[in-house]
C-alpha atoms as a PDB file:
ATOM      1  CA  UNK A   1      -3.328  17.711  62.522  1.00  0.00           C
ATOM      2  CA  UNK A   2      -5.669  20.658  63.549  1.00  0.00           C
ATOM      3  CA  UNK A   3      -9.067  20.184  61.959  1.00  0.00           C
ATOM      4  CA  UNK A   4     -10.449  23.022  60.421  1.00  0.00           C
ATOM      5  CA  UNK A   5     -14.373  23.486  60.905  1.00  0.00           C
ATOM      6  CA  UNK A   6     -16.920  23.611  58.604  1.00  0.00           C
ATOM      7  CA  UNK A   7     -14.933  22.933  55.406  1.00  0.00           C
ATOM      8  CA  UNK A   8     -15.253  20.105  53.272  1.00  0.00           C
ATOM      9  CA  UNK A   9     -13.106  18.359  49.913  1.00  0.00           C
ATOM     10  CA  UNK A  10     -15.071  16.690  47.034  1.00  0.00           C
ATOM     11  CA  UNK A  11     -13.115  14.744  44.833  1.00  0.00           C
ATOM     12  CA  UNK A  12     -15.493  13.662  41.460  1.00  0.00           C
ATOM     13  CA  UNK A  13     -13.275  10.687  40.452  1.00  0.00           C
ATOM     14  CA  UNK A  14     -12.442  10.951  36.588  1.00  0.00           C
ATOM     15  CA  UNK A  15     -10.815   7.221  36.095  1.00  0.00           C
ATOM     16  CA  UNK A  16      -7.013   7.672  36.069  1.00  0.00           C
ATOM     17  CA  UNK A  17      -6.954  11.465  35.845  1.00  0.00           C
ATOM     18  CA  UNK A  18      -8.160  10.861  39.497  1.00  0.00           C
ATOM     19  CA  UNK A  19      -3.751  11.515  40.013  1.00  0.00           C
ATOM     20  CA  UNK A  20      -4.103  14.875  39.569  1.00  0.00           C
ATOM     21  CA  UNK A  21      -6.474  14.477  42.671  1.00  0.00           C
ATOM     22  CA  UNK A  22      -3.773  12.184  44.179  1.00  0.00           C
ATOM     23  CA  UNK A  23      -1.630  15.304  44.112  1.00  0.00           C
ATOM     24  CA  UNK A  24      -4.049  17.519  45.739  1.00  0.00           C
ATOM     25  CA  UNK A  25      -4.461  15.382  48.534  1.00  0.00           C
ATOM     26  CA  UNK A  26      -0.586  15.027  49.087  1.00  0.00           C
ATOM     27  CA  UNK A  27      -0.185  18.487  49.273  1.00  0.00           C
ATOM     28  CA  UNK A  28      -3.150  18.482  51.814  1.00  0.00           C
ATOM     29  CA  UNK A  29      -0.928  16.186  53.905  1.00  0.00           C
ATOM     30  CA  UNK A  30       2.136  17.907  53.403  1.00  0.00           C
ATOM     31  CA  UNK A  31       0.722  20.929  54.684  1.00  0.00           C
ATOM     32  CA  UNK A  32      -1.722  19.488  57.413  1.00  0.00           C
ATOM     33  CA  UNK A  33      -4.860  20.647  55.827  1.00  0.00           C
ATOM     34  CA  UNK A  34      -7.998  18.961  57.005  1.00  0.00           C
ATOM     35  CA  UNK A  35     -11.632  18.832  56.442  1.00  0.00           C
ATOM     36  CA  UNK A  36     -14.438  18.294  58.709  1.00  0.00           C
ATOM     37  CA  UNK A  37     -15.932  16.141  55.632  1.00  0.00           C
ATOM     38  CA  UNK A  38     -14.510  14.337  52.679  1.00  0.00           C
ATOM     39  CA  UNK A  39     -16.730  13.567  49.812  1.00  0.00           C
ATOM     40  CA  UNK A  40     -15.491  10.834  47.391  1.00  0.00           C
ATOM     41  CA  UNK A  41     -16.796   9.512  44.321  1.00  0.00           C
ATOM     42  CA  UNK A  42     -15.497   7.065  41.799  1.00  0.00           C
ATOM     43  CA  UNK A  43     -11.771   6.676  42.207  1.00  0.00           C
ATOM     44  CA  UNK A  44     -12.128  10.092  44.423  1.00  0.00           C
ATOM     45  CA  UNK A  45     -13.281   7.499  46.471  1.00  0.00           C
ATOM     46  CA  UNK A  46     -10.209   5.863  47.046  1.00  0.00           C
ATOM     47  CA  UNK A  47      -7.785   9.198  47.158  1.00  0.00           C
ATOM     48  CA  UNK A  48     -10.259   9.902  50.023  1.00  0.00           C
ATOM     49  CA  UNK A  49      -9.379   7.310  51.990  1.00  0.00           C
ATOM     50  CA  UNK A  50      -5.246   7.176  51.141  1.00  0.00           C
ATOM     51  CA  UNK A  51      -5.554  11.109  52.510  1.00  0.00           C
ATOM     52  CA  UNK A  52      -8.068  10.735  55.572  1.00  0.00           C
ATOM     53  CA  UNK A  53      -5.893   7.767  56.849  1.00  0.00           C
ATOM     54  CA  UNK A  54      -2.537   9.850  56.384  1.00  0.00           C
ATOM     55  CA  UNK A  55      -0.931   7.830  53.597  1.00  0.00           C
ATOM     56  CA  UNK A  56       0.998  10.352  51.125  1.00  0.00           C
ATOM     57  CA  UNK A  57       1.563   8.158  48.412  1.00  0.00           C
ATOM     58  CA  UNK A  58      -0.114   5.804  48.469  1.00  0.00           C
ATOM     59  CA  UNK A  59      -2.736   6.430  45.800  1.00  0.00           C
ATOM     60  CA  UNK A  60       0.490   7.818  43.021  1.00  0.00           C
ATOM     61  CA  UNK A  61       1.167   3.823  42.800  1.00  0.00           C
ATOM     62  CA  UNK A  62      -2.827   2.821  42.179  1.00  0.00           C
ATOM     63  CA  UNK A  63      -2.295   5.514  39.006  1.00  0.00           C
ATOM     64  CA  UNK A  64       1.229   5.271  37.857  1.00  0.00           C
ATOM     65  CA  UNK A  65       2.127   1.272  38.350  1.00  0.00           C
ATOM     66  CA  UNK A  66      -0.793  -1.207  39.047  1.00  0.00           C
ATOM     67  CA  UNK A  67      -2.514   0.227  35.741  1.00  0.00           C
ATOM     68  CA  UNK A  68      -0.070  -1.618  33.909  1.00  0.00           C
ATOM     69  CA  UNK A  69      -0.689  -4.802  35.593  1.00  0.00           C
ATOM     70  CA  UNK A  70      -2.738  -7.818  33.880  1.00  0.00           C
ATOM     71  CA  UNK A  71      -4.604  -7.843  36.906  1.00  0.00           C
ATOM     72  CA  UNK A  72      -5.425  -4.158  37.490  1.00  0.00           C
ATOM     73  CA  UNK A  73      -6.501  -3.941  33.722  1.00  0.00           C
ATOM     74  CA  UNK A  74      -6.653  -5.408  30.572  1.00  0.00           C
ATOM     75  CA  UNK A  75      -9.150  -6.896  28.329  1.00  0.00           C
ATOM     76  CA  UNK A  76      -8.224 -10.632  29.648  1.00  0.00           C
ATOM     77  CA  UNK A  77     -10.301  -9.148  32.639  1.00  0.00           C
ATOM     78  CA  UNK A  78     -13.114  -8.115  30.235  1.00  0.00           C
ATOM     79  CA  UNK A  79     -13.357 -11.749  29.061  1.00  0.00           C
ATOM     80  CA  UNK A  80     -13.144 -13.960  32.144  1.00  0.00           C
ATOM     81  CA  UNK A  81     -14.313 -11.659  34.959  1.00  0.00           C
ATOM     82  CA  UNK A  82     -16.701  -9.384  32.969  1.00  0.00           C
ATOM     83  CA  UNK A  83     -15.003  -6.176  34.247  1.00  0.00           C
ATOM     84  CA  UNK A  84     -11.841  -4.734  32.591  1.00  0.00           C
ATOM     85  CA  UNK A  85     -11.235  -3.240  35.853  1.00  0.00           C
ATOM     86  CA  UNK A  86     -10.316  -5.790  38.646  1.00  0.00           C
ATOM     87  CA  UNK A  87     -11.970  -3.704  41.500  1.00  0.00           C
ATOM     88  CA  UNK A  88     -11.072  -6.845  43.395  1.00  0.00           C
ATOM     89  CA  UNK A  89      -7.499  -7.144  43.020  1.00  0.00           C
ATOM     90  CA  UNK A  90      -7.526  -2.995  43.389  1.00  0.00           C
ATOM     91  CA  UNK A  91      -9.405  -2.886  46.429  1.00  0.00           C
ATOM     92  CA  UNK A  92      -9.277  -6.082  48.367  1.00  0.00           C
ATOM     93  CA  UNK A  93      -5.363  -8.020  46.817  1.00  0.00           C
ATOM     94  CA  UNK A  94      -3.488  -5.083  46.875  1.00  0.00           C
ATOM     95  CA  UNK A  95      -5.706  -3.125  49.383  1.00  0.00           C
ATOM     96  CA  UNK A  96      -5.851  -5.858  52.543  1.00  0.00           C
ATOM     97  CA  UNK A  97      -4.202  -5.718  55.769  1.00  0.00           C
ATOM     98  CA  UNK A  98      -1.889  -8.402  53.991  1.00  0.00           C
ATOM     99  CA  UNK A  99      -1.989  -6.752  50.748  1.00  0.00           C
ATOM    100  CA  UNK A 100       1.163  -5.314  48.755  1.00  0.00           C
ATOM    101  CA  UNK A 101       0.170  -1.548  49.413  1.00  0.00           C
ATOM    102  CA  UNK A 102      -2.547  -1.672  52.545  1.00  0.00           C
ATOM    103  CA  UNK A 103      -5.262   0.656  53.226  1.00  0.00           C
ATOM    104  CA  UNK A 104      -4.634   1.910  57.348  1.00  0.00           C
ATOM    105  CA  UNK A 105      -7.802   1.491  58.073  1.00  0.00           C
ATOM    106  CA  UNK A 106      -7.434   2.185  61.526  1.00  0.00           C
ATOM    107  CA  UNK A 107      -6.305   5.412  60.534  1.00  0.00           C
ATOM    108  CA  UNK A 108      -9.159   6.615  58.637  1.00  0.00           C
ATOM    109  CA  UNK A 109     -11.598   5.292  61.479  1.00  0.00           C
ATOM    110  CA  UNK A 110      -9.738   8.075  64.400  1.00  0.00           C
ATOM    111  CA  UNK A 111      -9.321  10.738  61.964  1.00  0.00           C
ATOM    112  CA  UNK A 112     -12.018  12.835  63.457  1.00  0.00           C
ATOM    113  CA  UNK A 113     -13.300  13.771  59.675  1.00  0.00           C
ATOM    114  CA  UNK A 114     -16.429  12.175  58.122  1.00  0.00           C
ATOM    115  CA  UNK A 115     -16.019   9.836  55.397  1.00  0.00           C
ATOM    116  CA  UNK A 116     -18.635   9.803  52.355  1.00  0.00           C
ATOM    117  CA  UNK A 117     -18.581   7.337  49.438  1.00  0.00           C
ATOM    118  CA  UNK A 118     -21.293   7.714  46.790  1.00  0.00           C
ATOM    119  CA  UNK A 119     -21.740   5.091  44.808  1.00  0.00           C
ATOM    120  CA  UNK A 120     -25.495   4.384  42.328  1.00  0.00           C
ATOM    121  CA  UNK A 121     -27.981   1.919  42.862  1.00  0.00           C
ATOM    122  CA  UNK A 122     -27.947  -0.335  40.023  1.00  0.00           C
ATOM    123  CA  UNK A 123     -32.329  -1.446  40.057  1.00  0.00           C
ATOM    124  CA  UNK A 124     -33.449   2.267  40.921  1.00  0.00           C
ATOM    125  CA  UNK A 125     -30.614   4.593  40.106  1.00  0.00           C
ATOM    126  CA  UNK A 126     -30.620   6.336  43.231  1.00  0.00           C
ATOM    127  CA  UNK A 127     -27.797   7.794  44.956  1.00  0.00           C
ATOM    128  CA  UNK A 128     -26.158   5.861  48.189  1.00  0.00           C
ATOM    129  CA  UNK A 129     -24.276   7.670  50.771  1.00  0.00           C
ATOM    130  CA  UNK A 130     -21.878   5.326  52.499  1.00  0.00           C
ATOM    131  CA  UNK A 131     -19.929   6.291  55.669  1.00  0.00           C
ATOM    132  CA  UNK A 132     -17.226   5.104  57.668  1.00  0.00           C
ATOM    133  CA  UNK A 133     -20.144   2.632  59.240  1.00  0.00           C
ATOM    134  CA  UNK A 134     -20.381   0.776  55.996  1.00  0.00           C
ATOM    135  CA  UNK A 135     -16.427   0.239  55.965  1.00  0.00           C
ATOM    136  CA  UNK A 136     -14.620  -2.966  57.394  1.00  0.00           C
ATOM    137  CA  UNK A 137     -11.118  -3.915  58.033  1.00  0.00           C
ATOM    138  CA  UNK A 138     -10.238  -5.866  54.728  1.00  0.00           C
ATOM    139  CA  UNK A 139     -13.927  -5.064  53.233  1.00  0.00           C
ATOM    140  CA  UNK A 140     -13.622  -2.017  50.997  1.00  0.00           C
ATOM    141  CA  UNK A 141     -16.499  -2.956  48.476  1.00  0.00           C
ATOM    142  CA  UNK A 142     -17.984   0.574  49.426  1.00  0.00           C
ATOM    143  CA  UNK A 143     -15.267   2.138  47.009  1.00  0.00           C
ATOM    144  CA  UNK A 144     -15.806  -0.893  44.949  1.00  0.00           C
ATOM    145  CA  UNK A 145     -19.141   0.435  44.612  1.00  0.00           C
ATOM    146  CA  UNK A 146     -18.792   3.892  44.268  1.00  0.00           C
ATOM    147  CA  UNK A 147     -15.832   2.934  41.198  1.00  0.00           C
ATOM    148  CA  UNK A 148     -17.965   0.372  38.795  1.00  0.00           C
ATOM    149  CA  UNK A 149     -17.742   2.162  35.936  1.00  0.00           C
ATOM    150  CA  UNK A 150     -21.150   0.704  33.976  1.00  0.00           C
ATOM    151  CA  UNK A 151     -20.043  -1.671  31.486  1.00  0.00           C
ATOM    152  CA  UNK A 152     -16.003  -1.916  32.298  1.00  0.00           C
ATOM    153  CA  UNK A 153     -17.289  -3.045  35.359  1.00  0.00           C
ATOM    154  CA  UNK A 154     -19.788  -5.567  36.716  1.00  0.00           C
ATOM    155  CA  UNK A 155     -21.639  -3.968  39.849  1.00  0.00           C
ATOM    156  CA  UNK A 156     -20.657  -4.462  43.222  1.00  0.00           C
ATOM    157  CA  UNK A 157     -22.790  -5.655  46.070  1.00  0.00           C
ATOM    158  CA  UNK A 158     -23.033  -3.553  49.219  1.00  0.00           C
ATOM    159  CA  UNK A 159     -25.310  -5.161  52.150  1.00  0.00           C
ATOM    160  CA  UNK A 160     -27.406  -7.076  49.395  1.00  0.00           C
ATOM    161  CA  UNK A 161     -27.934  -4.388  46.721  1.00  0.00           C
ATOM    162  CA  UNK A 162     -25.814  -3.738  43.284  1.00  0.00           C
ATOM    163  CA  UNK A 163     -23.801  -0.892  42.855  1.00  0.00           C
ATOM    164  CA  UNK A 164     -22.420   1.129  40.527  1.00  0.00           C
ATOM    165  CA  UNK A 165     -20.259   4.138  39.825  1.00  0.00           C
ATOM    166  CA  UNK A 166     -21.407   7.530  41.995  1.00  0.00           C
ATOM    167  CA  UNK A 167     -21.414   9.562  39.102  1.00  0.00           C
ATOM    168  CA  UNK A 168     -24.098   8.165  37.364  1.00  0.00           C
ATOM    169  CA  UNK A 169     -26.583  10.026  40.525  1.00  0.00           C
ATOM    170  CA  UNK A 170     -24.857  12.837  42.422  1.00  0.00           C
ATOM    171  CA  UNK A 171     -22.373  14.009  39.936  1.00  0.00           C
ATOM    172  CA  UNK A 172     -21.081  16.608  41.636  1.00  0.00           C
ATOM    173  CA  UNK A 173     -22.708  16.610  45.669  1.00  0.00           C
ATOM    174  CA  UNK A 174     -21.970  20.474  46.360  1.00  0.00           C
ATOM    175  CA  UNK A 175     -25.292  20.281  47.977  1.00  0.00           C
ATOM    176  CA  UNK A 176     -25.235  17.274  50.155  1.00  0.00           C
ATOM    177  CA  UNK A 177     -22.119  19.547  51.513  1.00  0.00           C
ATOM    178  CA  UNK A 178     -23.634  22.341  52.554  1.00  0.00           C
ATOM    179  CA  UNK A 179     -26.642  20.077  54.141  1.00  0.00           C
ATOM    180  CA  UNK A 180     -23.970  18.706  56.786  1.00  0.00           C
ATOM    181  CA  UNK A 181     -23.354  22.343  57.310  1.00  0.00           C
ATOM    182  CA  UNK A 182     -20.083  22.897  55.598  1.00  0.00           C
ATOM    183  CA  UNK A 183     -19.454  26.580  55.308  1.00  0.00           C
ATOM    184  CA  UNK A 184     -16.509  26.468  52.905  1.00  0.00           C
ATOM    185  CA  UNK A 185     -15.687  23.594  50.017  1.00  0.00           C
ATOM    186  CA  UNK A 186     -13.171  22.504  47.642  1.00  0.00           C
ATOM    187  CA  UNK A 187     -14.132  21.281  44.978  1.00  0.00           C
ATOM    188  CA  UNK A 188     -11.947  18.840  42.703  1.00  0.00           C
ATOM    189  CA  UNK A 189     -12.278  18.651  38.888  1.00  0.00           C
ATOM    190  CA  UNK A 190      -9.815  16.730  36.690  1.00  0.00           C
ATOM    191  CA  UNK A 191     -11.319  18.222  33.671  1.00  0.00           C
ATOM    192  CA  UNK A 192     -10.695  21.896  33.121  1.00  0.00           C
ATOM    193  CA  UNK A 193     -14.001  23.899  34.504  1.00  0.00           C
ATOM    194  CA  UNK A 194     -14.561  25.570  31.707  1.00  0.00           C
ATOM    195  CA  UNK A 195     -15.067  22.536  29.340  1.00  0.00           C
ATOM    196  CA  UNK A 196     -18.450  20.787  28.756  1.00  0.00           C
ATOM    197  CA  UNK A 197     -19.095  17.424  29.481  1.00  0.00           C
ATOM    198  CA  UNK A 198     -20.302  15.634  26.243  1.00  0.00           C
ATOM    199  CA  UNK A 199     -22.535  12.317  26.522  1.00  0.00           C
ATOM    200  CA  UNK A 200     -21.434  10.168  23.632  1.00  0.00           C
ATOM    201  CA  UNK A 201     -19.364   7.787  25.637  1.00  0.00           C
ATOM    202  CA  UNK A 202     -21.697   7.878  28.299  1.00  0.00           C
ATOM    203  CA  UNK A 203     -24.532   6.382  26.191  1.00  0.00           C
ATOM    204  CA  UNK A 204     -21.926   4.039  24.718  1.00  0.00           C
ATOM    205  CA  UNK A 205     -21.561   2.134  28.350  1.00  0.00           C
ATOM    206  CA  UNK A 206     -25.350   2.759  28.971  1.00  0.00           C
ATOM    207  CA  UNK A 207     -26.494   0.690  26.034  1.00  0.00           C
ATOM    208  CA  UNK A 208     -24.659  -1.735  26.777  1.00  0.00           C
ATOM    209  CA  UNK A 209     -26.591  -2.402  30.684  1.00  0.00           C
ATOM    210  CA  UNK A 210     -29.991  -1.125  29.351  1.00  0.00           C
ATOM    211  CA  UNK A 211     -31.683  -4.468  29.320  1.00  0.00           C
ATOM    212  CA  UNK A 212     -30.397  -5.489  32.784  1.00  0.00           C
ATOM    213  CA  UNK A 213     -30.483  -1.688  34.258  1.00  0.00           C
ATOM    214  CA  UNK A 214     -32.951   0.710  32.630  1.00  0.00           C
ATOM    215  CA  UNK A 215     -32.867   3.112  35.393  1.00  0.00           C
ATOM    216  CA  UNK A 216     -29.034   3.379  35.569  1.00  0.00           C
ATOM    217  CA  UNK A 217     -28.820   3.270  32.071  1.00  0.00           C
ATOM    218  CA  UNK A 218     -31.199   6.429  32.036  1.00  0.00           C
ATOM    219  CA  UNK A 219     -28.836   7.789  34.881  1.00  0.00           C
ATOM    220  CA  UNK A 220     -26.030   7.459  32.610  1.00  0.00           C
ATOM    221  CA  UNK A 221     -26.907   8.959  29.668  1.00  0.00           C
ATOM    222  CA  UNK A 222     -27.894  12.058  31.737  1.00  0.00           C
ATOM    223  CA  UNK A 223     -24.514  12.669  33.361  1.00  0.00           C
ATOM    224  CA  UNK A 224     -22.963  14.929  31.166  1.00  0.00           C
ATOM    225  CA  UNK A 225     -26.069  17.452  31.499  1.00  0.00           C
ATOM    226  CA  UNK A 226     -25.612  16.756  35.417  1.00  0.00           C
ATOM    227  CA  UNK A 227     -22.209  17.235  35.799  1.00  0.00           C
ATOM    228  CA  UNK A 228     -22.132  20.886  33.439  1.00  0.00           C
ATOM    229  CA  UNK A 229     -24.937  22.103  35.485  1.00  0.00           C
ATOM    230  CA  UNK A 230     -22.843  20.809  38.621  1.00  0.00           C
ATOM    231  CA  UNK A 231     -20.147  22.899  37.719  1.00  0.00           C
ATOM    232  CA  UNK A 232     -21.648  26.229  36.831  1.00  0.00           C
ATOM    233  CA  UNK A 233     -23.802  25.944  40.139  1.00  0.00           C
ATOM    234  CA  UNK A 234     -19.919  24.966  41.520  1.00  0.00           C
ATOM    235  CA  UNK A 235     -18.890  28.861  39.510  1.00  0.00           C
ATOM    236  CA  UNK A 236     -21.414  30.752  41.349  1.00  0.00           C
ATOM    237  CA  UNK A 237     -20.828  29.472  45.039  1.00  0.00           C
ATOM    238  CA  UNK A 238     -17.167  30.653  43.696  1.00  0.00           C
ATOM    239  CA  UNK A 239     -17.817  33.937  43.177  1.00  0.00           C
ATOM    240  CA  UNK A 240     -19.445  34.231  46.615  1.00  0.00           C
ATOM    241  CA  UNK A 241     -16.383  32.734  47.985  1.00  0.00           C
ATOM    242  CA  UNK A 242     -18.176  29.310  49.047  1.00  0.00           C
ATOM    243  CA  UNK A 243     -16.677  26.873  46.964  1.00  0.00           C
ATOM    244  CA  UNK A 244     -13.043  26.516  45.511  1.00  0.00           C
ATOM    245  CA  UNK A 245     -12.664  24.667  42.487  1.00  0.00           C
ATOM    246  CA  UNK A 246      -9.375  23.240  41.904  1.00  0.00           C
ATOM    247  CA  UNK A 247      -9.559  22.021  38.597  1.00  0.00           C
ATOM    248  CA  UNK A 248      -6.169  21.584  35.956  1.00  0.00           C
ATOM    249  CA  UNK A 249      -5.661  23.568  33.102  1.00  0.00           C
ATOM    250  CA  UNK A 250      -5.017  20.713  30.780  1.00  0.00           C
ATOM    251  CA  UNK A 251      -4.936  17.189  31.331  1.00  0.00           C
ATOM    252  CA  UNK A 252      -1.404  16.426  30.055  1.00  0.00           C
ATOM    253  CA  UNK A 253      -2.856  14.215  27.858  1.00  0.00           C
ATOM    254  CA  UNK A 254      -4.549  11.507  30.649  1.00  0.00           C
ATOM    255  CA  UNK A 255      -8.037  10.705  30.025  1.00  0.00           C
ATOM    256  CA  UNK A 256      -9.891   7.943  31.957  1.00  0.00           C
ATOM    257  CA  UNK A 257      -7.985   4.896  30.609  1.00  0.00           C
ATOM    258  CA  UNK A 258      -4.817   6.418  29.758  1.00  0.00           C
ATOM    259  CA  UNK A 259      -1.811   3.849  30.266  1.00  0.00           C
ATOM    260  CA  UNK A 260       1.092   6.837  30.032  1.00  0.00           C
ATOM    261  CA  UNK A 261       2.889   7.006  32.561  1.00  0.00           C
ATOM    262  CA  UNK A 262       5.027  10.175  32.095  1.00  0.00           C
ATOM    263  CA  UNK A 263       1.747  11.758  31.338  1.00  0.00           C
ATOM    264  CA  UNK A 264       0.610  10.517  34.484  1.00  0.00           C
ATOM    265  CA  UNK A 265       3.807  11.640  36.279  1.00  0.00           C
ATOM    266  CA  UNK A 266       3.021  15.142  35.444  1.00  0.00           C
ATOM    267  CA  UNK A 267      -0.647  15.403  36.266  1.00  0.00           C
ATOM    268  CA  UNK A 268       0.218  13.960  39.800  1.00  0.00           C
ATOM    269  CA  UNK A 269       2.645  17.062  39.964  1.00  0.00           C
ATOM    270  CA  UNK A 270       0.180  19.255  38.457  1.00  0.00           C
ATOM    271  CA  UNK A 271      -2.357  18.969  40.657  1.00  0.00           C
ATOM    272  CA  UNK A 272       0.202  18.887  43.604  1.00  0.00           C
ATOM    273  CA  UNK A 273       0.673  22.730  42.467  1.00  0.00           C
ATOM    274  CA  UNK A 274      -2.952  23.380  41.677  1.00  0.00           C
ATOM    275  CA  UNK A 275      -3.334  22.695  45.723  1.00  0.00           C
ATOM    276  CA  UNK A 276      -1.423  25.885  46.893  1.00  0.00           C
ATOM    277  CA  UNK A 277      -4.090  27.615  46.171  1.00  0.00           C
ATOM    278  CA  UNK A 278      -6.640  25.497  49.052  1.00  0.00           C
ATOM    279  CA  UNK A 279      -4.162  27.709  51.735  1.00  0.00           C
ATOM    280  CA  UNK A 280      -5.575  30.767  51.711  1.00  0.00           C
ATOM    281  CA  UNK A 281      -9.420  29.726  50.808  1.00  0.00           C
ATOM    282  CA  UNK A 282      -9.223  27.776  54.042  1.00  0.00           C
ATOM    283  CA  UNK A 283      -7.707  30.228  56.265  1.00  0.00           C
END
């Protein structure tokens, strides 16, 4: 594939409407579109790496089957593992060189695009940028990282420190784009643009870590503010032709959690349209 220069993808994640993204990125493959960087965060993390190692696909499964596993999700989780999510079973069971659906990880390691997974220190609350550097063959907690949702997770441990979900610090890292140099960037909302983030579920999951994370508890409860200001900074790169947002214009009914998966079906194919229109912002 002929890498394009100075252009990068963000993907913001967004739980299982993170298909739509899945859709985006197969399109991207379909049509040989690359990026000289490829931002994920959350479950963007994880389309990331399906599309930099060449895997159309792959992530459609993570959304519209393993969801409806025991061991994906489900409150049995909650109760014996402390996360309703299995990050494990996602990222390391399935996700393994011997898993059921493997990550190439060879692949993503020659594709001559940068990788970027943020993810939020759970003591301070900072941001953490992780590379391809911080990836291993069968060691994928980076996106395990960058995916603990506060709360329906239990943080994960990169090189000694806790983890959680990227979104809690760098919401939406137009910025840390244009610091590599990128010139051009798509941007990747699975939320319409034009709707506001609210923070009632957001403070919800915070209380519930306050005691044992203050500072990513604070973090959380701020997101919504973050990620609205994110967006209309996202609007006026747009109009000066720096920054595409491809965002749906509903979310056929998926939310973050949504077990559906018709629903799901059609946001994949939504945002599989949605992409046509990365072609000419590129070129």
């Amino acid at each position: 594939m002929e890498l394009q220069r100075k252009t990068a993808i963000i993907d913001v994640g967004g739980g299982l409407r993170g298909v739509y993204a899945a859709g985006i990125f197969d399109y991207c493959l379909d049509k040989n579109i690359c990026f000289d960087l490829c931002i994920g965060i959350s479950a963007g993390s994880a389309n990331v790496a399906s599309y930099m190692a060449g895997q159309k696909m792959r992530n459609y499964a993570f959304f519209t089957e393993y969801p409806f596993r025991r061991e994906y999700m489900s409150f049995s989780n909650l109760l014996l593992k402390k996360s309703y999510l299995d990050l494990d079973y996602i990222y390391g069971t399935l996700s393994n060189s011997d898993g059921e659906n493997p990550l190439d990880y060879q692949a993503i390691m020659d594709n001559p695009a940068e990788f970027m997974a943020i993810a939020t220190e759970a003591e301070t609350g900072a941001a953490a940028y992780f590379d391809k550097s911080d990836l291993r063959q069968d060691d994928y907690c980076v996106l395990k990282a960058s995916s603990a949702i506060p709360f329906v997770c239990h943080p994960y441990n990169v090189h000694g420190k806790a983890y959680y979900d990227g979104a809690l610090s760098d919401t939406i890292p137009i910025q840390k784009a244009f610091d590599y140099g990128c010139e051009k960037i798509v941007l990747i909302l699975t939320k319409p643009k034009d709707i506001l983030r609210t923070s009632k579920k957001d403070e919800f999951l915070a209380n519930r870590i306050w005691n044992k994370y203050p500072m990513a508890a604070e973090r959380m409860c701020k997101r919504a503010e973050r990620y609205n200001q994110g967006v209309a900074l996202a609007k006026e790169y747009a109009k000066q032709g720096k920054v595409l947002i491809v965002a749906p214009d509903d979310t056929c009914g998926v939310d973050t959690l949504t077990k559906d998966k018709e629903a799901l079906k059609h946001f994949y194919e939504k945002g599989y349209q949605d992409a046509k229109a990365i072609d000419t912002f590129i070129k």
